[in-house]
Protein backbone atom coordinates (compact mmCIF):
# COMPACT_ATOMS: atom_id res chain seq x y z
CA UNK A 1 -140.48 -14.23 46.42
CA UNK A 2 -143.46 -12.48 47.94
CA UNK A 3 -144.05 -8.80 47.69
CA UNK A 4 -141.80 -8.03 50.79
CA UNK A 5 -139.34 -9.36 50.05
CA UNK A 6 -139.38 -8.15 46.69
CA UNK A 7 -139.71 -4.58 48.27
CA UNK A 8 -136.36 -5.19 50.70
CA UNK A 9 -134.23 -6.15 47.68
CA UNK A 10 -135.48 -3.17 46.41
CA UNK A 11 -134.56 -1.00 48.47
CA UNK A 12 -131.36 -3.03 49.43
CA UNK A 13 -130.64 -1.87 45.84
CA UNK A 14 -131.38 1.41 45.76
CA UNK A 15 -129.45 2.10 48.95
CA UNK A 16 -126.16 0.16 47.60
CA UNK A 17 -126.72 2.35 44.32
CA UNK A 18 -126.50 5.84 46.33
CA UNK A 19 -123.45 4.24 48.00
CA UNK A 20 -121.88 4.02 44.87
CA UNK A 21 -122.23 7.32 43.99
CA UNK A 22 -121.32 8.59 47.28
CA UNK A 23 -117.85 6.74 47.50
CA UNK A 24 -117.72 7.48 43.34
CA UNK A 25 -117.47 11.22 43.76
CA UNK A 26 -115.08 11.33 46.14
CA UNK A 27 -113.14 8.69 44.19
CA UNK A 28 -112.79 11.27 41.61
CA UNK A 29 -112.06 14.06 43.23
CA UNK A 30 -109.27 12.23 45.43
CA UNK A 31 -108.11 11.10 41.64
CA UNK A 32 -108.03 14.63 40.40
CA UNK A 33 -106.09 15.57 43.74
CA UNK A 34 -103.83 12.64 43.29
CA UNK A 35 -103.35 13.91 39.63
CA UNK A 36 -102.63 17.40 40.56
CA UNK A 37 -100.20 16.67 43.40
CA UNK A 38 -98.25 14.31 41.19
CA UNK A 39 -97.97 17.22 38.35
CA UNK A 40 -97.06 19.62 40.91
CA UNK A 41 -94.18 17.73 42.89
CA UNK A 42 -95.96 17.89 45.61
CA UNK A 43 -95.93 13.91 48.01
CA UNK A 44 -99.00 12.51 46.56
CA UNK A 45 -98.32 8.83 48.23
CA UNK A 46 -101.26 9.46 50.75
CA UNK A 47 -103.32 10.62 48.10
CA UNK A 48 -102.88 7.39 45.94
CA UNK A 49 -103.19 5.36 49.22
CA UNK A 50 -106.10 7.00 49.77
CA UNK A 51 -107.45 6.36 46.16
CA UNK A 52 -106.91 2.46 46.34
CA UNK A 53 -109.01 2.49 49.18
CA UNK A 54 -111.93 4.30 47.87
CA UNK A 55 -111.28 1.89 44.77
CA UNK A 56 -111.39 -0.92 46.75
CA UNK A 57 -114.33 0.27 48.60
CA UNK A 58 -116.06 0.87 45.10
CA UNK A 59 -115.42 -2.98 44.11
CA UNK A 60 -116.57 -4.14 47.42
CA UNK A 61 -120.16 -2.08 46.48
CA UNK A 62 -120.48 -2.67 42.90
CA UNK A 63 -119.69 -6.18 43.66
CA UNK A 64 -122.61 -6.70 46.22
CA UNK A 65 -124.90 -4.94 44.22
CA UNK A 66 -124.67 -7.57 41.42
CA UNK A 67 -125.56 -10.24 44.15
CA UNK A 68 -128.75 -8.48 44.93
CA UNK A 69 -130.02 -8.81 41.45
């Protein structure tokens, strides 16, 4: 692999990394949400629909940063 190409996986990386913290914040704070609105009584079936998706967004990420390695 030549220097290029070394520098796109790179950065291929480092982008997919900042992705996963993006989508991982929010994945908490829908969690704590989802948390709160169960405690409270309050419908939290959106909020847990919501959280599956940002977990399976999360997957998605951590899984395709392992194939850039």
């Amino acid at each position: 692999m030549n220097r290029i190409e070394r520098a796109r996986a790179s950065s291929r990386r480092q982008f997919l990394d900042v992705l996963i913290g993006f989508v991982g914040f929010f994945g908490i704070v829908v969690f704590v949400a989802t948390v709160a609105a169960e405690i409270t009584g309050r419908p939290a079936l959106s909020w847990a629909l919501g959280l599956l998706g940002i977990v399976a967004v999360e997957l998605a990420l951590v899984t395709a940063r392992r194939r850039t390695q």
